[in-house]
PDB file of N, CA and C in Angstrom:
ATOM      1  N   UNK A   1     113.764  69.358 137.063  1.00  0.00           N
ATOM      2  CA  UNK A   1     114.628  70.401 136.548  1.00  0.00           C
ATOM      3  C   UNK A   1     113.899  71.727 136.728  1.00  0.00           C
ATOM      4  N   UNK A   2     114.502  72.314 137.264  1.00  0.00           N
ATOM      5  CA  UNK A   2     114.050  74.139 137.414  1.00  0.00           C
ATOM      6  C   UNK A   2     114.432  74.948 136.560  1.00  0.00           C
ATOM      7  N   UNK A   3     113.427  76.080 136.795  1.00  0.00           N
ATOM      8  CA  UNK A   3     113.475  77.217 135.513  1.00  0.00           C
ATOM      9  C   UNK A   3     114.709  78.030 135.341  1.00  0.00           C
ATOM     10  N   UNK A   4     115.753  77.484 136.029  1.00  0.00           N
ATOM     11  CA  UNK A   4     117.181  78.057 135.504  1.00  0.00           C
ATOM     12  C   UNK A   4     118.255  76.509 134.893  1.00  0.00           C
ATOM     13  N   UNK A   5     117.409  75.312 135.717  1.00  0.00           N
ATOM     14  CA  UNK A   5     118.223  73.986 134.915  1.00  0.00           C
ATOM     15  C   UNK A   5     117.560  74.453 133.325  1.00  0.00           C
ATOM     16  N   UNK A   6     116.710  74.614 133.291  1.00  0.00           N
ATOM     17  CA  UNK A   6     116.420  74.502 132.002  1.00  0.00           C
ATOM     18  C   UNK A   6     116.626  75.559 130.768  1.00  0.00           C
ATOM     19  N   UNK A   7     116.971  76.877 131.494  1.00  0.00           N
ATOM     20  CA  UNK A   7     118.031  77.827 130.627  1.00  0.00           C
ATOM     21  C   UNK A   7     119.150  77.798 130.614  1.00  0.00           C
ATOM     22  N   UNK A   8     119.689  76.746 131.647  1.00  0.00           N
ATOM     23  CA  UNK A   8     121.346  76.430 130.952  1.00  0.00           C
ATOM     24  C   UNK A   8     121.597  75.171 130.187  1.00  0.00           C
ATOM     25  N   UNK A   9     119.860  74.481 130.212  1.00  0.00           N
ATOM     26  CA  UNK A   9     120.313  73.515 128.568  1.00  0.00           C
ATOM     27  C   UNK A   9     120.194  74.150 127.209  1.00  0.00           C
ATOM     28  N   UNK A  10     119.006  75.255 128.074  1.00  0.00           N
ATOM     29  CA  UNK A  10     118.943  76.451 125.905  1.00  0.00           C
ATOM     30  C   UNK A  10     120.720  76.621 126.077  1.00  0.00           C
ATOM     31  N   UNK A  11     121.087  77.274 127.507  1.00  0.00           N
ATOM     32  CA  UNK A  11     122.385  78.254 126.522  1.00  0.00           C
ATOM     33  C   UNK A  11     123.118  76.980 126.124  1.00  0.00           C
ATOM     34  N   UNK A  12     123.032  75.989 126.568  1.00  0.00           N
ATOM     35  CA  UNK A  12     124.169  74.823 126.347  1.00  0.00           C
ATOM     36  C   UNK A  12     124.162  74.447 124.628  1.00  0.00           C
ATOM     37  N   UNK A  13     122.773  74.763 124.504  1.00  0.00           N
ATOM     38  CA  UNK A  13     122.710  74.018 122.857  1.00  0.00           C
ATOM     39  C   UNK A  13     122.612  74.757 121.974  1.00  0.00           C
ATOM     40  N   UNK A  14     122.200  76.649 122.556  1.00  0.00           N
ATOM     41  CA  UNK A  14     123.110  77.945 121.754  1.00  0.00           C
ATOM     42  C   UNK A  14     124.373  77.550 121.901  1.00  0.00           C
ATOM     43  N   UNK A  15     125.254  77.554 122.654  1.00  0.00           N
ATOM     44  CA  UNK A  15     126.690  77.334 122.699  1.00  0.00           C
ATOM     45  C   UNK A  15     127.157  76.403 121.894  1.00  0.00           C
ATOM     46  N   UNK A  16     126.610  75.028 121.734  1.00  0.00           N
ATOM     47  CA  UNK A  16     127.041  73.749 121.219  1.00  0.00           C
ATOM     48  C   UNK A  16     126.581  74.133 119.114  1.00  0.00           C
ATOM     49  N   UNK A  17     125.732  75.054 119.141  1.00  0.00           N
ATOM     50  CA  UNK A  17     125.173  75.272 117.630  1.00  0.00           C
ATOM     51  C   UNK A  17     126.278  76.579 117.297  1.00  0.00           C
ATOM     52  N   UNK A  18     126.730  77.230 118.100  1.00  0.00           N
ATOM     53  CA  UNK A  18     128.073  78.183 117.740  1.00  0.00           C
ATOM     54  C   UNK A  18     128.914  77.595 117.386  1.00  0.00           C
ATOM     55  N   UNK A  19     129.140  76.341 117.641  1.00  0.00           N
ATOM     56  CA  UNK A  19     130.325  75.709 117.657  1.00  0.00           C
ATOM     57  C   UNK A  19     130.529  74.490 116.224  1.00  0.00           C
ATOM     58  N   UNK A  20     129.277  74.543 116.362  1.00  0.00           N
ATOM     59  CA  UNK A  20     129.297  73.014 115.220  1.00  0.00           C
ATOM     60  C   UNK A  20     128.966  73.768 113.485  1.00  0.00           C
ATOM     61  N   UNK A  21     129.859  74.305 112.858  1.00  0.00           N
ATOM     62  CA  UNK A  21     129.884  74.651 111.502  1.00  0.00           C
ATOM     63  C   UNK A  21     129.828  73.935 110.731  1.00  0.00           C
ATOM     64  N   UNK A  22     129.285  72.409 110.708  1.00  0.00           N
ATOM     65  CA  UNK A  22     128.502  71.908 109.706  1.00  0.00           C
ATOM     66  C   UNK A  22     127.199  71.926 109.314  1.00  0.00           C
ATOM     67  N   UNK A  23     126.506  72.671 110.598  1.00  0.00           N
ATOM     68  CA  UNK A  23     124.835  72.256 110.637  1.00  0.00           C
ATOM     69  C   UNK A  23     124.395  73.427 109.804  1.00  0.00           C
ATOM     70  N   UNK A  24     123.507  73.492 108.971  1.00  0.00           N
ATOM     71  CA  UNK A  24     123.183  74.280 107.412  1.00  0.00           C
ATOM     72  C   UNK A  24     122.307  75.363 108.699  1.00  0.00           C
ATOM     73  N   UNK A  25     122.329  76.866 108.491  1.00  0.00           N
ATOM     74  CA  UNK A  25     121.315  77.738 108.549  1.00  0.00           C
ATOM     75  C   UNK A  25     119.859  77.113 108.939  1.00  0.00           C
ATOM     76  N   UNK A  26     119.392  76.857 108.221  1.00  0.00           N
ATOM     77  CA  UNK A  26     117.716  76.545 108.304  1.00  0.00           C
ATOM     78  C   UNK A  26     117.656  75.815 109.651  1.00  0.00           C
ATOM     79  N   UNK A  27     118.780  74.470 109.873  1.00  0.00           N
ATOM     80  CA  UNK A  27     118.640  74.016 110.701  1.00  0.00           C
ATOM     81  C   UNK A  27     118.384  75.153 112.444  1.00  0.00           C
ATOM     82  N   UNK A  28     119.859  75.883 111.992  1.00  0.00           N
ATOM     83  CA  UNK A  28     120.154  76.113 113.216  1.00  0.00           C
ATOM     84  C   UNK A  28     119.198  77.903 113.370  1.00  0.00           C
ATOM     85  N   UNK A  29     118.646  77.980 112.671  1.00  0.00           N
ATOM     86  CA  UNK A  29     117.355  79.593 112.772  1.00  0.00           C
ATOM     87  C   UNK A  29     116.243  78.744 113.356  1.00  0.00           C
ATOM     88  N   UNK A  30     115.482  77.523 112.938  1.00  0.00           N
ATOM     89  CA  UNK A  30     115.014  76.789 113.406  1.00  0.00           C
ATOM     90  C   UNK A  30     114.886  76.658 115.092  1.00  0.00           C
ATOM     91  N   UNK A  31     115.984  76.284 115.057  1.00  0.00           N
ATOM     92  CA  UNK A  31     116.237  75.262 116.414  1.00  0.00           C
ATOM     93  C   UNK A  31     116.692  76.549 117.692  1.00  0.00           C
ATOM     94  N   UNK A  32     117.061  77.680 117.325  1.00  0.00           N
ATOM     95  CA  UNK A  32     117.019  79.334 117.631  1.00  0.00           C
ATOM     96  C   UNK A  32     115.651  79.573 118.093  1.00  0.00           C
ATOM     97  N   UNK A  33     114.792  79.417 117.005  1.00  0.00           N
ATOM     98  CA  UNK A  33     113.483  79.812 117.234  1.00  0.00           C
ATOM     99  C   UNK A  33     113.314  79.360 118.241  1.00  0.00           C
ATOM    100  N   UNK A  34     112.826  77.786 118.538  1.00  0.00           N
ATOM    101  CA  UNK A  34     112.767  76.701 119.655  1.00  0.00           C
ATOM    102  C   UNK A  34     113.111  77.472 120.980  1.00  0.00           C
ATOM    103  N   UNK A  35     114.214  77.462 120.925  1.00  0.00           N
ATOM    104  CA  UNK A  35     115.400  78.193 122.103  1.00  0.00           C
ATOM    105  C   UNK A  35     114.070  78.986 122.237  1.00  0.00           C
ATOM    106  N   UNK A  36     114.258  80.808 121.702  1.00  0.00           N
ATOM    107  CA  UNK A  36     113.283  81.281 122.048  1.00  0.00           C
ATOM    108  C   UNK A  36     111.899  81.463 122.671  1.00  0.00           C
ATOM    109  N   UNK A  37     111.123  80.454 121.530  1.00  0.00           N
ATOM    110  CA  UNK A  37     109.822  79.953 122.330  1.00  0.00           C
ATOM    111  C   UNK A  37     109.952  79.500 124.133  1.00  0.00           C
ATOM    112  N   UNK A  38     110.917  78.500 123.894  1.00  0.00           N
ATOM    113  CA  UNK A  38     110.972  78.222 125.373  1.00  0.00           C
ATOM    114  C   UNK A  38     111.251  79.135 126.525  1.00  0.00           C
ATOM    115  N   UNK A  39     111.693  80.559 126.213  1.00  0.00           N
ATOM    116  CA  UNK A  39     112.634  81.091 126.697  1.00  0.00           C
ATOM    117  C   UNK A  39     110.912  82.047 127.262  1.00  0.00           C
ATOM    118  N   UNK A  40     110.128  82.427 126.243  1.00  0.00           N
ATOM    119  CA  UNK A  40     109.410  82.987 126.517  1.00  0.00           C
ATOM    120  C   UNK A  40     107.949  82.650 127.393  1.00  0.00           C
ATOM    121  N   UNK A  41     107.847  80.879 127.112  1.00  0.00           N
ATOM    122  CA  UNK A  41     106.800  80.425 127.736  1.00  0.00           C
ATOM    123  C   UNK A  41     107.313  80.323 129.666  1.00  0.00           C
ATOM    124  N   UNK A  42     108.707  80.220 129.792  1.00  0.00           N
ATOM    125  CA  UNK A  42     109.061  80.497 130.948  1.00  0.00           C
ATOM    126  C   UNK A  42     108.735  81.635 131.685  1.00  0.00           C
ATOM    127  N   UNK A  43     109.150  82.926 130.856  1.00  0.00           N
ATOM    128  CA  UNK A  43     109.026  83.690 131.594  1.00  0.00           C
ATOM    129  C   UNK A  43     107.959  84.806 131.644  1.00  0.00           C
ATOM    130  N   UNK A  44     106.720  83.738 131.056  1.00  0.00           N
ATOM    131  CA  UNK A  44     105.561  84.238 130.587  1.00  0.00           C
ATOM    132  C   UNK A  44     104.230  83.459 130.848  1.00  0.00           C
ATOM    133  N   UNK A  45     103.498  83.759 132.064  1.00  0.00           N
ATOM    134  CA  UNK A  45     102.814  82.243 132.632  1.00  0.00           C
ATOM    135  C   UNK A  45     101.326  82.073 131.713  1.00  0.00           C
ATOM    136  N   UNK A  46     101.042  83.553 130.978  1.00  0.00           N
ATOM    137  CA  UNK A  46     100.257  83.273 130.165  1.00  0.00           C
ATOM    138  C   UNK A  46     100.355  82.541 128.836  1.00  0.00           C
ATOM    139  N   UNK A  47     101.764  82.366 128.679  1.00  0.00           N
ATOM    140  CA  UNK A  47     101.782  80.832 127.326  1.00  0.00           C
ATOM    141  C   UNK A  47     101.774  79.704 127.455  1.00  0.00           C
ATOM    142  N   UNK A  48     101.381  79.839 129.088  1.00  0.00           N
ATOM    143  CA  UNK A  48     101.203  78.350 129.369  1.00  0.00           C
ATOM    144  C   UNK A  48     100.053  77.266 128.721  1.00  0.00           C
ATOM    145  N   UNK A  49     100.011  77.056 127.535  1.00  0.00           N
ATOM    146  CA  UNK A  49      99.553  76.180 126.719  1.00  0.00           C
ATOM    147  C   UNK A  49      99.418  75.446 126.297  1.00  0.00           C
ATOM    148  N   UNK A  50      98.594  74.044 126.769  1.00  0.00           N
ATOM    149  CA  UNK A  50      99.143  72.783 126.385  1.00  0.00           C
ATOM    150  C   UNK A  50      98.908  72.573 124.777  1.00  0.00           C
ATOM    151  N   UNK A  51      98.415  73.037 123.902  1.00  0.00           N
ATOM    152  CA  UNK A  51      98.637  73.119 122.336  1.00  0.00           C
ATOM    153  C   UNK A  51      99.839  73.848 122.001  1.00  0.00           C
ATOM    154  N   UNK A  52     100.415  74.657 122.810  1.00  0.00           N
ATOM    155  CA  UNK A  52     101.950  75.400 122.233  1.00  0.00           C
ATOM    156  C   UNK A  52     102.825  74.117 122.795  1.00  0.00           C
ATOM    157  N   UNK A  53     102.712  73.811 124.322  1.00  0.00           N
ATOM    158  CA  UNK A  53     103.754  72.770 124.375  1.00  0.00           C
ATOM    159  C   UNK A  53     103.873  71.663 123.564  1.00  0.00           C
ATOM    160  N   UNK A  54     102.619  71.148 123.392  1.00  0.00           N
ATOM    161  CA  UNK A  54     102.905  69.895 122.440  1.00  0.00           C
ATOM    162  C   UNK A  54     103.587  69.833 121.571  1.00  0.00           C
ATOM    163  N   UNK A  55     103.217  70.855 121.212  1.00  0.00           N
ATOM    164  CA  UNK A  55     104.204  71.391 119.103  1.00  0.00           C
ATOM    165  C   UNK A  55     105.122  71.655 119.305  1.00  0.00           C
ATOM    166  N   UNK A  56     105.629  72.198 120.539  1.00  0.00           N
ATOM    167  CA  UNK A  56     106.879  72.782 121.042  1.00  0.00           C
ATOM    168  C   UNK A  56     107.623  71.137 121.143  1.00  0.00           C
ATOM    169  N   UNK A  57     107.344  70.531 122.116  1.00  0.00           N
ATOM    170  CA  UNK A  57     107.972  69.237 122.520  1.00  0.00           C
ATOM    171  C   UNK A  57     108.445  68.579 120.623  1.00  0.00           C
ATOM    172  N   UNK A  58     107.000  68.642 120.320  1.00  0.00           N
ATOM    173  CA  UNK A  58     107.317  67.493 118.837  1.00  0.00           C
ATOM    174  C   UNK A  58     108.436  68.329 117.944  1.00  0.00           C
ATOM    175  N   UNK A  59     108.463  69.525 117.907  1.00  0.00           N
ATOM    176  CA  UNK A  59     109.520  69.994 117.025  1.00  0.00           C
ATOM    177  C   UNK A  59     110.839  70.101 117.499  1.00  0.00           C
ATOM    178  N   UNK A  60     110.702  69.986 118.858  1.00  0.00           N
ATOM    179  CA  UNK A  60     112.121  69.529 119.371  1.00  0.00           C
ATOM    180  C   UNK A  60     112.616  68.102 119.207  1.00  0.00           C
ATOM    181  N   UNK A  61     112.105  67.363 119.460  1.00  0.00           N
ATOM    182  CA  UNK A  61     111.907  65.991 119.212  1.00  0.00           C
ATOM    183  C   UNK A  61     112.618  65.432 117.700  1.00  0.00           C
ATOM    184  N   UNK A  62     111.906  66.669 116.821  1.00  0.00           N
ATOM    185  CA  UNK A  62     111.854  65.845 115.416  1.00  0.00           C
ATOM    186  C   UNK A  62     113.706  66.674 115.203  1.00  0.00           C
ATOM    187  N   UNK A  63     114.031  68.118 116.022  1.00  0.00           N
ATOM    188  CA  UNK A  63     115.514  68.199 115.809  1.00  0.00           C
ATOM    189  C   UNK A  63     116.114  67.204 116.132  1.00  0.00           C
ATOM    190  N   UNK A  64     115.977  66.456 117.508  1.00  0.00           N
ATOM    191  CA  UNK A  64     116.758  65.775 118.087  1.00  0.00           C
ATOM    192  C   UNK A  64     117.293  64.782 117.089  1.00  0.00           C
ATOM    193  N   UNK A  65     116.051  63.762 116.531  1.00  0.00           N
ATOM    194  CA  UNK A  65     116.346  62.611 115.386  1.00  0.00           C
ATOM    195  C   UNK A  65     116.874  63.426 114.269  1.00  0.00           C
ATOM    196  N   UNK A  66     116.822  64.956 113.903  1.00  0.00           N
ATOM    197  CA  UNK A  66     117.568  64.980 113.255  1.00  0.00           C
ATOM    198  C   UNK A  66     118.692  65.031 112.608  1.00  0.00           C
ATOM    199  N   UNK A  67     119.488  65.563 114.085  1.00  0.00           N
ATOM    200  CA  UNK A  67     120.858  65.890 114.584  1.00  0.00           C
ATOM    201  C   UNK A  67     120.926  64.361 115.363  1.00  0.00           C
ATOM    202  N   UNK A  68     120.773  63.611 115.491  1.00  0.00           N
ATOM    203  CA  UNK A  68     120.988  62.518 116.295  1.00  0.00           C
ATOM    204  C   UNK A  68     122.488  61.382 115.257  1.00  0.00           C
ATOM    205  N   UNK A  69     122.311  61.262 114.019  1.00  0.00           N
ATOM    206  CA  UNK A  69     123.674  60.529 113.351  1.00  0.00           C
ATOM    207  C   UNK A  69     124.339  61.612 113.392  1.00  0.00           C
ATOM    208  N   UNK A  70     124.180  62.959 112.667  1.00  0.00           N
ATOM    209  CA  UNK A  70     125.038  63.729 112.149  1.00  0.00           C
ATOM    210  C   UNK A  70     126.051  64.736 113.471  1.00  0.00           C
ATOM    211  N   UNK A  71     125.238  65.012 114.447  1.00  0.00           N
ATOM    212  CA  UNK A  71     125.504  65.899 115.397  1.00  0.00           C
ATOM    213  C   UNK A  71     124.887  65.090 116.771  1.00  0.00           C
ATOM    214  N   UNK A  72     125.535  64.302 117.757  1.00  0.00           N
ATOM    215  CA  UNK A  72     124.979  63.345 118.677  1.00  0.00           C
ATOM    216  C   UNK A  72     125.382  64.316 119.681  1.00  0.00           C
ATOM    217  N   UNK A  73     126.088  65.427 120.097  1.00  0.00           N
ATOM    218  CA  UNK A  73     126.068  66.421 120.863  1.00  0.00           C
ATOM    219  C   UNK A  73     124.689  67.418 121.204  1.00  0.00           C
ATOM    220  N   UNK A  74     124.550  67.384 119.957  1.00  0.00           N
ATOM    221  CA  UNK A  74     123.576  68.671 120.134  1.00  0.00           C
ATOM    222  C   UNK A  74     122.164  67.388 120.093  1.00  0.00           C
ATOM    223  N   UNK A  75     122.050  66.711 119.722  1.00  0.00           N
ATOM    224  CA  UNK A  75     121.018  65.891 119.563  1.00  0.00           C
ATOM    225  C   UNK A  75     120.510  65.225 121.094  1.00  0.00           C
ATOM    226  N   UNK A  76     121.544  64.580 121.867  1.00  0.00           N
ATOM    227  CA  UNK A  76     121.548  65.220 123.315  1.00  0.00           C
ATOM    228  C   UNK A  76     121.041  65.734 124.070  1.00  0.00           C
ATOM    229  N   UNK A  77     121.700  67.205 124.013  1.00  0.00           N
ATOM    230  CA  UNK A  77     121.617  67.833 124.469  1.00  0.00           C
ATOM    231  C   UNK A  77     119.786  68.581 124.454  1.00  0.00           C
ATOM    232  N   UNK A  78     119.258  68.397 123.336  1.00  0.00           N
ATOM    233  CA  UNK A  78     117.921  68.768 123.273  1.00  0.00           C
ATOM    234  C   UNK A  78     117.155  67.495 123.669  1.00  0.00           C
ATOM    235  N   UNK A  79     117.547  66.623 123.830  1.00  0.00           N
ATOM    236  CA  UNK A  79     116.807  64.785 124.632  1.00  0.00           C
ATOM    237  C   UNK A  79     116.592  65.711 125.721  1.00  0.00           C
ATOM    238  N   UNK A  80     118.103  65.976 126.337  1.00  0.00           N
ATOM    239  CA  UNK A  80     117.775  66.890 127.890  1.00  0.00           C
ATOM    240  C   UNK A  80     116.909  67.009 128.402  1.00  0.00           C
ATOM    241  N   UNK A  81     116.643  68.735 127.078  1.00  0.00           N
ATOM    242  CA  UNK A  81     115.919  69.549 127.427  1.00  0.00           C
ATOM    243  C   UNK A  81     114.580  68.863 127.224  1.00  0.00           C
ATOM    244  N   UNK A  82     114.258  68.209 126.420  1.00  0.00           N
ATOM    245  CA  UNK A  82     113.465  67.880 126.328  1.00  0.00           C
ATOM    246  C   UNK A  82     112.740  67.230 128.064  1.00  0.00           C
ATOM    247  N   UNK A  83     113.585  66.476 128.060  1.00  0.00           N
ATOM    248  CA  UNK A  83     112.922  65.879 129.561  1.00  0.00           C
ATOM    249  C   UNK A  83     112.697  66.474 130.760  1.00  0.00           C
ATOM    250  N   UNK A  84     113.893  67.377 130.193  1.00  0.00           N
ATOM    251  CA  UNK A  84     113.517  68.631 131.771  1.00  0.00           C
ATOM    252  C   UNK A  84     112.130  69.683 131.779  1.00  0.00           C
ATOM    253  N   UNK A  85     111.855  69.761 130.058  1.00  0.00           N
ATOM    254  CA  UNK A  85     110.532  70.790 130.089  1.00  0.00           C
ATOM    255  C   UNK A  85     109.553  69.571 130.343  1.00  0.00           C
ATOM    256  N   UNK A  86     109.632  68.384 130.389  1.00  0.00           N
ATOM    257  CA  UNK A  86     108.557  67.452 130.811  1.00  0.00           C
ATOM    258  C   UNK A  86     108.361  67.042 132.180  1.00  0.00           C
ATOM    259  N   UNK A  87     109.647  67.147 132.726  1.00  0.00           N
ATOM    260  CA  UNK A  87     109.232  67.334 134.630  1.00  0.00           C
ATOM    261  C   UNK A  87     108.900  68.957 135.092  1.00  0.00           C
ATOM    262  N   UNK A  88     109.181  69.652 134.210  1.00  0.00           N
ATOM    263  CA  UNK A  88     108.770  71.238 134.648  1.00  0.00           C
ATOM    264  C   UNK A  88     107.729  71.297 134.548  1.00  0.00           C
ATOM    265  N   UNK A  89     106.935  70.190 133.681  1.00  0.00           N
ATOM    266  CA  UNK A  89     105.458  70.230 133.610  1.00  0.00           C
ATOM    267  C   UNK A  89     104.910  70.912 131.996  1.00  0.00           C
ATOM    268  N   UNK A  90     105.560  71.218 131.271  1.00  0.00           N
ATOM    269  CA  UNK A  90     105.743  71.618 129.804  1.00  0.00           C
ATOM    270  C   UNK A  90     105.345  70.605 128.998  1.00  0.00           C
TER     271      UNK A  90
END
């Protein structure tokens, strides 16, 4: 997955968190943040960090199972991403 497959799974799961008005705030400022981080280690070769990715990966991870009964869209959709920042080398 390339560095534009992998900004149309952020916008996919900004788009999919616009949409889903059950998921509480915290969740979705959270999972925003995420978005962000990723957004910046892309287009920023000095965050290339394997202690930021790790934490990065696991806190995506721990959204995924968390949205995974309640929200299996968006839960998904960050599996994705997840796998695509792991062949990008993330």
């Amino acid at each position: 997955m390339g560095k534009q497959s992998l900004k149309q799974s952020i916008d996919n799961i900004h788009n999919l968190l616009q949409n889903e008005e059950s998921i509480d705030t915290e969740s979705i400022a959270s999972l925003q943040k995420l978005m962000e981080d990723i957004h910046k280690i892309l287009e920023n070769s000095e965050l290339n960090n394997e202690e930021i990715h790790k934490s990065l990966i696991d806190d995506l991870s721990s959204m995924a199972r968390k949205f995974e009964a309640t929200h299996p869209k968006v839960s998904e959709s960050i599996n994705i991403l997840i796998n695509g920042l792991s062949n990008f080398g993330l």
